[in-house]
Structures are given as structure tokens and as C-alpha cells.
Protein backbone atom coordinates (compact mmCIF):
# COMPACT_ATOMS: atom_id res chain seq x y z
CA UNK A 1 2.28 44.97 21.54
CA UNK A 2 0.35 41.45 22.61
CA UNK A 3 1.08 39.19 25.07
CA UNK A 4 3.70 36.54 25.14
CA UNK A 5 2.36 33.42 24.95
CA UNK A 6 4.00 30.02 25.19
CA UNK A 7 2.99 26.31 23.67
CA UNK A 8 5.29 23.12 23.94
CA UNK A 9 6.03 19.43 25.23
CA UNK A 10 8.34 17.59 26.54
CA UNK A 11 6.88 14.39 25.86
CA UNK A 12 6.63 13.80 22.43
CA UNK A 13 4.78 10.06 22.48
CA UNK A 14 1.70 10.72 20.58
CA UNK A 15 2.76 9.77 17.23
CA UNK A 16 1.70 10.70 13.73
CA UNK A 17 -2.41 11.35 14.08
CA UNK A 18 -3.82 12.39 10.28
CA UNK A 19 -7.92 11.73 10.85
CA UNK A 20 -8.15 15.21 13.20
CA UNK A 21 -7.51 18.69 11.73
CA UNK A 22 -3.91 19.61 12.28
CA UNK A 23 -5.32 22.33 15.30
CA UNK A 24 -7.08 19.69 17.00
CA UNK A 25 -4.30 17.24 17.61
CA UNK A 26 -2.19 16.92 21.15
CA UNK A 27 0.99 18.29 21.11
CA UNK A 28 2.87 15.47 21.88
CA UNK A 29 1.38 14.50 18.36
CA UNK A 30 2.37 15.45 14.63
CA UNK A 31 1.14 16.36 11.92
CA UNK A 32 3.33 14.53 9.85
CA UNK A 33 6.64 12.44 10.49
CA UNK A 34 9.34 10.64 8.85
CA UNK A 35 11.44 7.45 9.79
CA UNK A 36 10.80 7.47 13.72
CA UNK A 37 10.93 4.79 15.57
CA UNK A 38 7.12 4.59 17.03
CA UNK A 39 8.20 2.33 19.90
CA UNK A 40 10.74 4.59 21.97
CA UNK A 41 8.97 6.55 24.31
CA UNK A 42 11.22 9.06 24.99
CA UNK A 43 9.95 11.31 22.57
CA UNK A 44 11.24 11.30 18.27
CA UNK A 45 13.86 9.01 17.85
CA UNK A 46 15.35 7.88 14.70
CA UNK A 47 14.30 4.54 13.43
CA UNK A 48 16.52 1.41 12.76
CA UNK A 49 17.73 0.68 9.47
CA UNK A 50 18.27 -1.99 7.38
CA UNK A 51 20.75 -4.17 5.91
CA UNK A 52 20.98 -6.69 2.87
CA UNK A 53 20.91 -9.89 3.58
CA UNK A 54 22.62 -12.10 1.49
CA UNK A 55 23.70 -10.75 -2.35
CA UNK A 56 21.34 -9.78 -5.23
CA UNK A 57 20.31 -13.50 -6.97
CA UNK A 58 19.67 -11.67 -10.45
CA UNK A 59 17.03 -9.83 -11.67
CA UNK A 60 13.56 -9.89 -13.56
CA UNK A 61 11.57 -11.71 -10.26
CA UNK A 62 10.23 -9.98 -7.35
CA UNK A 63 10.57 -12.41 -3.94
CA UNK A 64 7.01 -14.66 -3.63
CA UNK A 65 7.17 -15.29 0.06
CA UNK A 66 9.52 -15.69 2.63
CA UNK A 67 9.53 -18.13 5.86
CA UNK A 68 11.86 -18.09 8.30
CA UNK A 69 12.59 -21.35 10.33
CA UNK A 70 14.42 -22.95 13.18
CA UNK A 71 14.64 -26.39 13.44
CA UNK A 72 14.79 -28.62 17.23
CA UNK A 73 18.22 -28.94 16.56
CA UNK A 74 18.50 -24.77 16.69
CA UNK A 75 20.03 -24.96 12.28
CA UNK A 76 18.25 -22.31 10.94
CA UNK A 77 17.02 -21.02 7.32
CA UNK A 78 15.82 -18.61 5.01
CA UNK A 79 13.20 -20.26 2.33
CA UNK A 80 11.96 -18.37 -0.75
CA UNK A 81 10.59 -18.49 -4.59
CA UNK A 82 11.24 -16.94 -7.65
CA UNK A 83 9.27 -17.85 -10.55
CA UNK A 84 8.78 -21.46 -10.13
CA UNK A 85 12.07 -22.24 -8.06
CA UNK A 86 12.09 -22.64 -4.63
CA UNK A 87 15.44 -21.66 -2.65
CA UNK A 88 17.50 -21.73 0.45
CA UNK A 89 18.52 -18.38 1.19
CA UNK A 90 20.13 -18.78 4.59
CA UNK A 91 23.81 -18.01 3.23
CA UNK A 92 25.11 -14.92 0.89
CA UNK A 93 24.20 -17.75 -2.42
CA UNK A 94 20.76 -18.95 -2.64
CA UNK A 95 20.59 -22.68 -3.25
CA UNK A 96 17.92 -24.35 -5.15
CA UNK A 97 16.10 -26.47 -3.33
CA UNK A 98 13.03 -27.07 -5.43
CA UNK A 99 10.81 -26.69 -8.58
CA UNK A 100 7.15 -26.38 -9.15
CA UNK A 101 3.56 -24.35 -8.54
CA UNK A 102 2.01 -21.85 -10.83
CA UNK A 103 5.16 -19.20 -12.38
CA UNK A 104 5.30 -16.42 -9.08
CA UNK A 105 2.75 -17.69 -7.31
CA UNK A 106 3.63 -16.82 -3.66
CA UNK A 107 4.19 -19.73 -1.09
CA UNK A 108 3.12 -19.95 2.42
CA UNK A 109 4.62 -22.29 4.93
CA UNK A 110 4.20 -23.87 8.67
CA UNK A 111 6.51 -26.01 10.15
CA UNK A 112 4.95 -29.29 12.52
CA UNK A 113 7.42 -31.43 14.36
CA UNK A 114 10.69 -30.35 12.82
CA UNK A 115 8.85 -30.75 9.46
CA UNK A 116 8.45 -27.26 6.78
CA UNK A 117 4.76 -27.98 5.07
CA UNK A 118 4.95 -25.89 2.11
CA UNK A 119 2.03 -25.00 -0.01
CA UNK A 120 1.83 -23.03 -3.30
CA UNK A 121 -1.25 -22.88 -6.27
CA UNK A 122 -0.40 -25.82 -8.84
CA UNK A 123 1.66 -27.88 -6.84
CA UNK A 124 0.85 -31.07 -4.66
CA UNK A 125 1.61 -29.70 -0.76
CA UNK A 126 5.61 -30.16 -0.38
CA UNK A 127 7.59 -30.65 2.66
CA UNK A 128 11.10 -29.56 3.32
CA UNK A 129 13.59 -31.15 6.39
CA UNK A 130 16.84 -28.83 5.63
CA UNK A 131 17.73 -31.52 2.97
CA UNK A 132 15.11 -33.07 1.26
CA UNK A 133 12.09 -30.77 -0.94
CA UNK A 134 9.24 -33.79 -1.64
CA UNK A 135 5.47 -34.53 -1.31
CA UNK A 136 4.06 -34.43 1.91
CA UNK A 137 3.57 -37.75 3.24
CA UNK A 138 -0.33 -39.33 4.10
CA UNK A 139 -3.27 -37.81 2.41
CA UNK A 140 -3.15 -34.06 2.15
CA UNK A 141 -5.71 -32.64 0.00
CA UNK A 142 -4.75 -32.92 -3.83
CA UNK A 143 -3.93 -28.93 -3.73
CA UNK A 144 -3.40 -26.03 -1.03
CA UNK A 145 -2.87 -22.60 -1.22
CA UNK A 146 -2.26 -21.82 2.37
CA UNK A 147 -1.18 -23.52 5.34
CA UNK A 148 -1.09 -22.98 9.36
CA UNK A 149 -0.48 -24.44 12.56
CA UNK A 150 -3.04 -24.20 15.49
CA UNK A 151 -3.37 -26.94 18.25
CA UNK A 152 -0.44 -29.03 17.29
CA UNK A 153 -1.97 -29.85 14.00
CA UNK A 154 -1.11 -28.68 10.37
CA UNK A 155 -3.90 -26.87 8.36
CA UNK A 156 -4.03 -26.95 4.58
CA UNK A 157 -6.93 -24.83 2.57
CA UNK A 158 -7.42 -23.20 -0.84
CA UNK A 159 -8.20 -26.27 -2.89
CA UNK A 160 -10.13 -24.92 -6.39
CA UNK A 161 -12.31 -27.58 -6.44
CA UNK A 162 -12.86 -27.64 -2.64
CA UNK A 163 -12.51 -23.57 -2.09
CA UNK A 164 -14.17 -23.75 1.65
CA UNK A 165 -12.77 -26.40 2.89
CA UNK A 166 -10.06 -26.89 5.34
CA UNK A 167 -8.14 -30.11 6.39
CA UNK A 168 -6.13 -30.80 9.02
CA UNK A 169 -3.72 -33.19 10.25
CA UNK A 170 -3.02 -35.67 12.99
CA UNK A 171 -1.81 -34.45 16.04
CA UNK A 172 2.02 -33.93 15.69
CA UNK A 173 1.97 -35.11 12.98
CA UNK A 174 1.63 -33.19 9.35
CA UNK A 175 2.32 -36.42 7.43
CA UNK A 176 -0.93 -38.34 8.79
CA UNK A 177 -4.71 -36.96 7.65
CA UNK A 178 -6.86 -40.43 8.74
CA UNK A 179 -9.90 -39.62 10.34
CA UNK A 180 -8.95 -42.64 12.63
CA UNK A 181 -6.12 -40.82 14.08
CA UNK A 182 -8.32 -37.45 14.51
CA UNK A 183 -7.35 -35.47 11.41
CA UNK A 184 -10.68 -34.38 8.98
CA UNK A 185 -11.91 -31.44 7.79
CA UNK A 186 -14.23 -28.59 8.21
CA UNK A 187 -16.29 -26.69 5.65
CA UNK A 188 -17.27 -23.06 5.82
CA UNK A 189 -20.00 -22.13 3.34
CA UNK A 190 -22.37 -19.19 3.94
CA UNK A 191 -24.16 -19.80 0.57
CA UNK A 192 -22.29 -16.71 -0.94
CA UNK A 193 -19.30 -18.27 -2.88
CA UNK A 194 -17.15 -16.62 -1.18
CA UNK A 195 -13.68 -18.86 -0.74
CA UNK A 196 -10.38 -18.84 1.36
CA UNK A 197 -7.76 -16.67 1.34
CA UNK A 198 -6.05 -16.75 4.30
CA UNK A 199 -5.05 -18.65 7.29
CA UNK A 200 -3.08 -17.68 10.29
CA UNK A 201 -3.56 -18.69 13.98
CA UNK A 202 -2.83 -17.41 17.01
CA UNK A 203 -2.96 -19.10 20.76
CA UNK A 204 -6.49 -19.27 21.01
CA UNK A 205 -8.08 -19.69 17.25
CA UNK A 206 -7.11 -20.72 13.76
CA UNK A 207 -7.92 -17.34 11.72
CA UNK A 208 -9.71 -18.20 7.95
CA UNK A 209 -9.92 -15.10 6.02
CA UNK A 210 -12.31 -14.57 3.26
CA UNK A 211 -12.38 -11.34 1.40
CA UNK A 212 -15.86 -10.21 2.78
CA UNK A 213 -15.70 -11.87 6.03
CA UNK A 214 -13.37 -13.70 8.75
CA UNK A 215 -14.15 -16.76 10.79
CA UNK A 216 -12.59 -17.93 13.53
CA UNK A 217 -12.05 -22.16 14.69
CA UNK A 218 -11.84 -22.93 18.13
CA UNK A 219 -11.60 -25.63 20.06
CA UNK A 220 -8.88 -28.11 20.44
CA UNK A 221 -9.61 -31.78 19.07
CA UNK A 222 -11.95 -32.96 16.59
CA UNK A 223 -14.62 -33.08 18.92
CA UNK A 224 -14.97 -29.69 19.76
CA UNK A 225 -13.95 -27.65 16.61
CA UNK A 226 -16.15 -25.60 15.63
CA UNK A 227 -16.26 -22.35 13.24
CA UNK A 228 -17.71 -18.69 14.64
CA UNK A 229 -18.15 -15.45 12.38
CA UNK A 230 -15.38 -13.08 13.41
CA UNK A 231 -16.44 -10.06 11.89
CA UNK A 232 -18.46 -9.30 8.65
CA UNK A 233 -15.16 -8.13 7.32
CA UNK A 234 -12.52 -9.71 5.03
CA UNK A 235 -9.15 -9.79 4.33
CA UNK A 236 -8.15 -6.71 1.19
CA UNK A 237 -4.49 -8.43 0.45
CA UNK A 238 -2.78 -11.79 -0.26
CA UNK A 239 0.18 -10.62 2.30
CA UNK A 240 -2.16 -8.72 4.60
CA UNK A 241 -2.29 -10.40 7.65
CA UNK A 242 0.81 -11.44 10.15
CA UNK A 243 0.73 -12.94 13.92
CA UNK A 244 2.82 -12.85 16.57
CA UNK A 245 2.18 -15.11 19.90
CA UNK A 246 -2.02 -14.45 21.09
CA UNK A 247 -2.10 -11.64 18.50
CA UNK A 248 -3.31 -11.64 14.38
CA UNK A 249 -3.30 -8.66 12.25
CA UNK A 250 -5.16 -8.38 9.19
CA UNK A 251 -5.91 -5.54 6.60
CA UNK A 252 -9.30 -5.21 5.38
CA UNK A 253 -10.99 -2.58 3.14
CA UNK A 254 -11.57 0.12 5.75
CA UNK A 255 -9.05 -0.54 8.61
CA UNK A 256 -6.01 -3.06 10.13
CA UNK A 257 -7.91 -5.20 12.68
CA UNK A 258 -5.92 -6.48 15.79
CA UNK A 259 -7.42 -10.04 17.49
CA UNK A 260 -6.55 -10.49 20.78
CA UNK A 261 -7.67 -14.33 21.92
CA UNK A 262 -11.14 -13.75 19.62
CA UNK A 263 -11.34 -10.10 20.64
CA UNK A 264 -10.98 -7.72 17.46
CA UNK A 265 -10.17 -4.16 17.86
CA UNK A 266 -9.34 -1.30 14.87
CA UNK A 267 -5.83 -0.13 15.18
CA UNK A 268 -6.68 2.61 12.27
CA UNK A 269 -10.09 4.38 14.30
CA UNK A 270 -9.01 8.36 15.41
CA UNK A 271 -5.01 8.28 14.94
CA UNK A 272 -4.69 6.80 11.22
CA UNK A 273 -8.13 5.87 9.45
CA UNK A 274 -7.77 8.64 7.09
CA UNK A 275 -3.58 8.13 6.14
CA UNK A 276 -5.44 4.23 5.54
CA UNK A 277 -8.29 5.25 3.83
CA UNK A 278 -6.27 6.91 1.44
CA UNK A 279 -3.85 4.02 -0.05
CA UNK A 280 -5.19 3.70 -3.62
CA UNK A 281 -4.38 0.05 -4.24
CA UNK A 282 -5.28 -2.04 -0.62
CA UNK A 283 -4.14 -4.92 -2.80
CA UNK A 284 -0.66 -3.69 -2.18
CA UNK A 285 -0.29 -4.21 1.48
CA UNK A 286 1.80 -6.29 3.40
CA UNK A 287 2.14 -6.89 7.27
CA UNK A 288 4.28 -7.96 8.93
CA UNK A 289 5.24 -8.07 13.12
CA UNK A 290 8.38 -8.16 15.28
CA UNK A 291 7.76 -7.84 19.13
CA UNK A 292 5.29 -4.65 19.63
CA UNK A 293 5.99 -3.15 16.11
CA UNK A 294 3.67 -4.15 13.33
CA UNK A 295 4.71 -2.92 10.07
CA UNK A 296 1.86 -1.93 7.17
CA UNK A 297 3.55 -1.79 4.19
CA UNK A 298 1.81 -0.14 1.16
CA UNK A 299 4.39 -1.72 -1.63
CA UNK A 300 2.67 -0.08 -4.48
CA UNK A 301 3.77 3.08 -2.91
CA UNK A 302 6.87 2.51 -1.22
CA UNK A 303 6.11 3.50 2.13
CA UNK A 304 5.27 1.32 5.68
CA UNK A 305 3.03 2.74 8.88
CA UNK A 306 5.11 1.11 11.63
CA UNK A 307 3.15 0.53 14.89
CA UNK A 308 3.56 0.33 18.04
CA UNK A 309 0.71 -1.54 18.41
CA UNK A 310 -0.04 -1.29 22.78
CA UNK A 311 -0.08 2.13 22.49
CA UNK A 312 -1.24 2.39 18.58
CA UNK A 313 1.60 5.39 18.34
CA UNK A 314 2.16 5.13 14.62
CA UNK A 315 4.94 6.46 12.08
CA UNK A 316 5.57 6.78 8.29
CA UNK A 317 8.81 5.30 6.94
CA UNK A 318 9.94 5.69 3.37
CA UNK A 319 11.58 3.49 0.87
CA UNK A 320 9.53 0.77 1.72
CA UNK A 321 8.93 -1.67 -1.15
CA UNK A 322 8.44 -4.95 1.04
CA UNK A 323 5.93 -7.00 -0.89
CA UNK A 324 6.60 -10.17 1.45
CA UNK A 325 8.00 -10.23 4.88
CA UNK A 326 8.53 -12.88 7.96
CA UNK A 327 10.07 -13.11 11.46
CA UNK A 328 12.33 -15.57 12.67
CA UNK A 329 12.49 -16.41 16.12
CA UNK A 330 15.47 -14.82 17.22
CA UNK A 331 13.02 -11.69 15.87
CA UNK A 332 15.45 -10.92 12.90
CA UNK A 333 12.92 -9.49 10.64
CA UNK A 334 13.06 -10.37 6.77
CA UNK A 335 11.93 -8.61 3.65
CA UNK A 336 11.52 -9.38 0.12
CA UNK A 337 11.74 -6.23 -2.19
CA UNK A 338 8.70 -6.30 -5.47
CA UNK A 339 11.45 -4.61 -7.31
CA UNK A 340 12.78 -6.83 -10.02
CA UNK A 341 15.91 -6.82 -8.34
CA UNK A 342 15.81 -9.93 -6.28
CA UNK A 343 17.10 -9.02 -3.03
CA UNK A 344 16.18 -9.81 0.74
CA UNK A 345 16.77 -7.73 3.26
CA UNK A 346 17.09 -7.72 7.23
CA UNK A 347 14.55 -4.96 8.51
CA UNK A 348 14.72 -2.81 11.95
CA UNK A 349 18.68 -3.58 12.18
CA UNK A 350 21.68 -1.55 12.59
CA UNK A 351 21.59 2.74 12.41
CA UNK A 352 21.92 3.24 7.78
CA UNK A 353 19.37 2.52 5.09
CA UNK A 354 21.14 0.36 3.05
CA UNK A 355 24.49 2.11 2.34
CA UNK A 356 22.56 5.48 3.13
CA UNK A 357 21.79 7.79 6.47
CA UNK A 358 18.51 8.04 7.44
CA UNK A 359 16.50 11.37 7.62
CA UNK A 360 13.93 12.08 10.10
CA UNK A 361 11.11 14.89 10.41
CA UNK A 362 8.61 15.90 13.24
CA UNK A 363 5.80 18.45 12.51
CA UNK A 364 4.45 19.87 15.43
CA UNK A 365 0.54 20.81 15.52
CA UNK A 366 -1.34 24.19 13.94
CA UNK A 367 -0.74 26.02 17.56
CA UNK A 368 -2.98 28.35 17.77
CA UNK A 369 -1.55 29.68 21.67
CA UNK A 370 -5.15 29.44 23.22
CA UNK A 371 -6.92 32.29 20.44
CA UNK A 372 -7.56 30.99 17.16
CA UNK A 373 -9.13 34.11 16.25
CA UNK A 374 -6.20 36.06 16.95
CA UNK A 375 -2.71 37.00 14.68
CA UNK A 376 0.50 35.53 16.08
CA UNK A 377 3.92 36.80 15.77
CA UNK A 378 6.65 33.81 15.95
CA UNK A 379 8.97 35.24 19.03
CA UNK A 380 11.10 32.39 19.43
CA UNK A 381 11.86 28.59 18.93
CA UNK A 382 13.36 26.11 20.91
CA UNK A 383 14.29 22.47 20.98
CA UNK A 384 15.19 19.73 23.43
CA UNK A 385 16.80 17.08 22.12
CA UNK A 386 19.23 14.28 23.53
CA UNK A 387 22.86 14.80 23.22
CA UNK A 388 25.17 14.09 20.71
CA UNK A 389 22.93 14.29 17.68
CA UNK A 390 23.58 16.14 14.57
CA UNK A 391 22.07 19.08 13.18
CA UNK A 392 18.33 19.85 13.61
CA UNK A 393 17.14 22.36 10.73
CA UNK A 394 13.58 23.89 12.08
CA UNK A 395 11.18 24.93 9.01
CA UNK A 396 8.67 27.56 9.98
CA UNK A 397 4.78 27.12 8.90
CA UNK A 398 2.00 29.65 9.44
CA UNK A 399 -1.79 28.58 8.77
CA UNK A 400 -0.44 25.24 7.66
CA UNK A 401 2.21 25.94 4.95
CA UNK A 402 5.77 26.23 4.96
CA UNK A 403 7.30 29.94 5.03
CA UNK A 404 10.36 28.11 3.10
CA UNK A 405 12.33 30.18 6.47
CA UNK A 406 14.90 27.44 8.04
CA UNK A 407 16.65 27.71 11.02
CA UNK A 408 19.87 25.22 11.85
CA UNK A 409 20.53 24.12 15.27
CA UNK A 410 23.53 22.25 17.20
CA UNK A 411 23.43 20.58 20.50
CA UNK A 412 26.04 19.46 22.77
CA UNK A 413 28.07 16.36 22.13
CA UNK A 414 27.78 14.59 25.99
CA UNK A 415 25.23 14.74 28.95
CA UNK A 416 21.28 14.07 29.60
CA UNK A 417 19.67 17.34 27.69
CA UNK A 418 20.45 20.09 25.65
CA UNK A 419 18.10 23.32 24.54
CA UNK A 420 18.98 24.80 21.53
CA UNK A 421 16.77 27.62 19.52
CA UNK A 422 16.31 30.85 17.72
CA UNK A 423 15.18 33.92 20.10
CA UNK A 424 13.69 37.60 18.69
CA UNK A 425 11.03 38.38 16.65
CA UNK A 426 11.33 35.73 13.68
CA UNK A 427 8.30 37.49 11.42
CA UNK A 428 6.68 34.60 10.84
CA UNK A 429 3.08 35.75 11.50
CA UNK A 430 -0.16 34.07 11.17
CA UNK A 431 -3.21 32.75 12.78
CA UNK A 432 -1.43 29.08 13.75
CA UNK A 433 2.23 28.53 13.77
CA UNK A 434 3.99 25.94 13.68
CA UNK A 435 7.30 23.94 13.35
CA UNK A 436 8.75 21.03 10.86
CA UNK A 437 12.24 19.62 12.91
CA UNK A 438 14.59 17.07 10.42
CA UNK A 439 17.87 15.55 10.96
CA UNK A 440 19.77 12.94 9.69
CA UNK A 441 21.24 9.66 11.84
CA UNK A 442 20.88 8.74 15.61
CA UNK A 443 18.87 11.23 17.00
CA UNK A 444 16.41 12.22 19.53
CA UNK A 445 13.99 15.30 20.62
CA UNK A 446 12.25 15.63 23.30
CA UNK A 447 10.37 18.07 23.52
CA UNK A 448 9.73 21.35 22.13
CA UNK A 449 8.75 25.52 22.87
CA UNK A 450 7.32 28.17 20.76
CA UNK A 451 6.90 31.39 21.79
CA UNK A 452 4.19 34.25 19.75
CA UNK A 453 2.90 37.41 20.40
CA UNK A 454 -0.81 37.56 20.61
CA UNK A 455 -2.01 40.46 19.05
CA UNK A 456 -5.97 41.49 18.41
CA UNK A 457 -5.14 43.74 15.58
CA UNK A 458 -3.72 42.38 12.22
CA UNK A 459 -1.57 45.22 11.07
CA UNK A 460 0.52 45.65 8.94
CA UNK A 461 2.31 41.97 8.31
CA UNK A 462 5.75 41.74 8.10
CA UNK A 463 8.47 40.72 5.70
CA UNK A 464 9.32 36.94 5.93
CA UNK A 465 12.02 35.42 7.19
């Protein structure tokens, strides 16, 4: 006989880590996980779901951008595009609002002083007021691709004959571009023909994304702007990049890049470079951000990272085919699908996917009970988890794989805690051991204990479980 040896948590808050070896990792951390809600701190807790909003509008056209908006007067709406149409999609019926722009192009829009500024390739820049869809008024350039707003001024680039340039407007005003009433423009050109692909801002810069490198403008009147390398590295997707407040995201070829102010920080380095590294098509990816939780949504593949971006805790979440996403300022969080079933949906909301329950997994770490060297015996297995959820099923792993052995567990329906587990020798026997937990609905764990014998000799191994 060997020595009983014990391994456990009861804090699990260290996320889903894949770029260490599955021995390495903390074991507040997992190996793996599915549909957990990376901001709750109390340890694995079941995600939000999501619900439709509004009814399928037919079929054939994935959604090509979504913007949220809130006029001064508090009305708000929903504005999208399908092929070349241009809708209102704040009630259960989309209503056409407009027509024009290259066939699914996607839009991008800002809104300046209770005005929408809508841009989209092939079309003169549009406006939108809740009633009218029309040119913008003034001088805009002839074309724009994207738009933002950064110092109280509207910002219009991707112009193909003018591909590093960017205008801007009047102050509070996005219907005025006269030099005399300090609007102009501002050309970026690092002799490389590289052109624009992106602009977002945040409270301290006006982001313009290139695909091999980012600039930043700063400053605050026509004066003082002024353009400053970011970082020699550029923006991988048409929807990959979001803001929220003083923050930008941004996906780029080898990580998503947080900037802070003009500080810029890798969100991917030691928890999730490799899980990022190892989406095939970086075209695919989509971000989008609601309070602390930025969502990285590989469409392609149907999945999203969600973050929770202060403590870059991240978690995998299936069924994700989001290929355009925005947040409105009551933080309701919309989604376009790139099915060709034209839907929208409303994102972290309510406890079902859609009409169905939501399953969740933890995987704890390769435990190797302080001697890697040594065989284990799996003595027992226990689980803290909060109250009133439903069944927990534990699947056993030695060295890594699944033994295929399951064990159910219940837990009480009322109070603060509840341990629940399998004592006696289990037979699963290996160098590391380990545990996969899943559940469907509201739940959360904890924490967790395994117990092994220790043993220096191999012997004979035993029948599985």
C-alpha cells in the first residue's frame, strides 16, 4: 500500500489556460471548459444564454453589421443590412429604411449630435435621424468605408482613390467638413501601400487599423492632431476590433491586443496564445464587448473565447456563429448570425440557448499528487458545488485521456455548500489523474478533491471502472 495523497481547490478562478502542458497549469485552472461564465468569481458557473430578438426576416443573407443607437430623446434602434437594403430592426418586423452600397458589403456607423453617419463601400456616406435615410449633409469625402467618433468630431476613411486618408468633421457637427470651421484631413502613408481598414476610438485616441500595422491620432483640435505608430501590428479581420469606454480591442495575426489610453497589452500571452494560434481562418473573427466581457468569436468555426478581460480568465462557448455584433447602451448585447438564416439575436441574456439548456464542463489539471514519477490509484472524488443545481456527471482521465468511467452526483436543493462524491478505490490508475465535471442549466462548483494512492511499484494494474 502507498500513501494517501490529496489535490484540490476551492477557488476555481483561473479559467481555461491551453499554452502550458496540462501538468503545469494551477488548479484553480482547466484544461478545457465549456459555456462558463469567465466573469463570476466564485468558481464555474454556467454562462448566460441567449434569446432571439425579433423574428427570422427570410433567408439566403447573412446580417452585414449591426449598430445599436439611442437617441437624446432616449427612442432607441436596431440598424442592419442585408444585401443592399438597409433596415430598422428595433421591433419583431424589420422595416426598410434604405437602399444602396456594394451587394453585402458590411456597414459601419457613428452617431454625432443625435445624427447616425452611416458608411458602406459604393455608396455616398448616408445619415439616418429615426425617420429620414439620405446623404450626409456638407462635404464628406465622395466614398467611406468606415466611420468613428473621437473628440466630438465624425471620422470618415476608406476612400479607393484616397485609401490613407482620413477626414473629419466640424466640431458637433457631422454635416460640416470646411477647413474654416476646423474640419480637414490627415494622411497616413508609410510608403508601403498599405491602406485603412479600421477605425475605432476610445477616450484618449482615434484607433486606424491597417493590416500590418496600427496608428494611433491624438490630440484634440486641428492644431494638435497628430498620428503615432501603435504597434508594427495590424488588424487580421473586417469585424475584429470592438471598444468599450478608454478601452479598444483588436485581433491581429498572432494575438487580441487590449489599448488602454495608448498603452497596448496581449490578452492571448501564457493563458490562450496557443487555443488563438490555432483558429485556421483569422479572417473569421469577430469582437465584440459588454462591460468586462469581451467576446472573440471565431464564426468560421462556431465557437467564441469570452473574456473577462481585468483578470484575462477566459472560457470557450459553443454555438457561436456571430459574424457581426454591437452593444447598446443599456449593454443589451446584439448578434447577427453568418448563417443564411437572417436572424439577430440578444447575447449574455436570460438562463437557455435559444429554446435549448445549456451544458457546461470543467476539466481539472493532469494531477500528478506531488510525484510524477510515481503510479496513482484514484481513491476518491469529491465536489463542491452551490446548491440547488442539477446533476454533475464526473468523467475519470488517467495520463490525459478519458477512462470512458462516469460517475453521477446530486447536491442538496437549499443552503450555502454542498459536497458530494464517490469514496473507495475507483481503479482508475495512472501516472496523472484527473477529472472532467458537466451539467446542464444554472449551476455552480466550487471547488474540488481527489484523493490517490501513491505507490512506487507499478504492479499489476487493475480492471477499469
Amino acid at each position: 500500500m502507498g500513501n494517501i495523497t490529496r489535490e484540490g481547490t476551492e477557488n476555481l478562478t483561473g479559467g481555461e489556460v491551453a499554452s502550458l502542458p496540462p501538468h503545469l497549469i494551477g488548479t484553480s485552472e482547466a484544461v478545457s471548459s465549456q459555456d462558463l461564465d469567465p466573469r463570476d468569481l466564485r468558481g464555474a458557473t454556467t454562462r448566460n444564454g441567449r434569446s432571439q430578438h425579433g423574428i427570422d426576416n427570410g433567408s439566403g443573407n447573412a446580417v452585414k453589421g449591426i449598430k445599436a443607437w439611442t437617441r437624446d430623446n432616449g427612442t432607441s434602434f436596431v440598424i442592419t443590412r442585408l444585401g443592399t437594403t438597409f433596415y430598422d430592426a428595433s421591433a419583431a418586423a424589420w422595416a426598410s429604411i434604405g437602399i444602396g452600397g456594394t451587394n453585402n458589403e458590411r456597414f459601419r456607423a457613428s452617431a454625432l449630435n443625435d445624427v447616425l453617419v452611416i458608411a458602406v463601400d459604393g455608396l455616398t456616406v448616408k445619415k439616418y435621424d429615426g425617420t429620414t435615410f439620405g446623404d450626409l449633409g456638407g462635404t464628406p469625402p465622395s466614398e467611406a468605408k468606415f466611420v468613428a467618433q473621437y473628440v466630438s468630431k465624425v471620422w470618415l476613411a476608406g476612400d479607393d482613390v484616397n485609401p490613407q486618408t482620413i477626414s473629419f468633421s466640424a466640431t458637433n457637427n457631422p454635416e460640416n467638413f470646411t477647413a474654416a470651421n476646423d474640419a480637414g484631413s490627415i494622411v497616413i502613408a508609410d510608403g508601403g501601400g498599405d491602406t485603412i481598414k479600421g477605425l475605432v476610438s476610445n477616450k484618449s485616441a482615434l484607433i486606424v487599423f491597417f493590416r500590418n500595422y496600427t496608428e494611433a491620432i491624438l490630440g484634440d483640435s486641428v492644431f494638435n492632431f497628430r498620428a503615432e505608430r501603435l504597434i508594427e501590428r495590424g488588424l487580421v479581420s473586417d469585424t475584429g476590433y470592438a471598444s468599450a469606454g478608454e478601452v479598444v480591442f483588436f485581433a491581429s495575426d498572432d494575438a487580441i491586443y487590449m489599448v488602454a489610453g495608448t498603452r497596448i497589452s496581449d490578452l492571448t500571452t501564457l493563458k490562450f496564445r496557443t487555443t488563438y494560434k490555432d483558429i485556421s481562418d483569422k479572417t473569421k473573427i469577430t469582437l465584440a464587448v459588454k462591460g468586462d466581457l469581451l467576446l472573440v468569436t471565431d464564426y468560421g468555426a462556431g465557437k467564441t473565447y469570452a473574456c473577462a478581460y481585468k483578470y484575462n480568465r477566459w472560457a470557450t462557448w459553443t454555438g457561436q456563429y456571430w459574424e457581426t455584433m454591437d452593444t447598446a447602451n443599456d449593454q443589451t448585447l446584439y448578434a447577427g448570425v453568418s448563417a443564411s438564416t437572417t436572424q439577430i439575436w440578444k447575447l449574455d441574456t436570460g438562463s437557455l440557448d435559444g429554446a435549448g439548456t445549456l451544458t457546461c464542463k470543467w476539466r481539472t489539471p493532469n494531477l500528478s499528487f506531488g510525484w510524477p514519477d510515481a503510479i496513482k490509484n484514484l481513491a476518491a472524488a469529491k465536489v463542491h458545488a452551490k446548491p440547488g443545481m442539477g446533476t454533475v456527471t464526473i468523467t475519470y482521465y488517467k495520463n490525459g485521456v478519458s477512462t470512458g468511467s462516469t460517475t453521477d452526483l446530486s447536491f442538496a436543493g437549499s443552503g450555502d455548500h454542498d459536497w458530494a462524491g464517490r469514496h473507495g478505490q475507483s481503479k482508475v490508475r495512472g501516472h496523472y489523474l484527473g477529472l472532467e465535471f458537466q451539467w446542464s442549466g444554472v449551476g455552480t462548483i466550487y471547488g474540488w478533491a481527489v484523493y490517490a494512492e501513491v505507490t512506487t511499484n507499478q504492479g499489476m494494474i487493475p480492471t477499469e471502472i
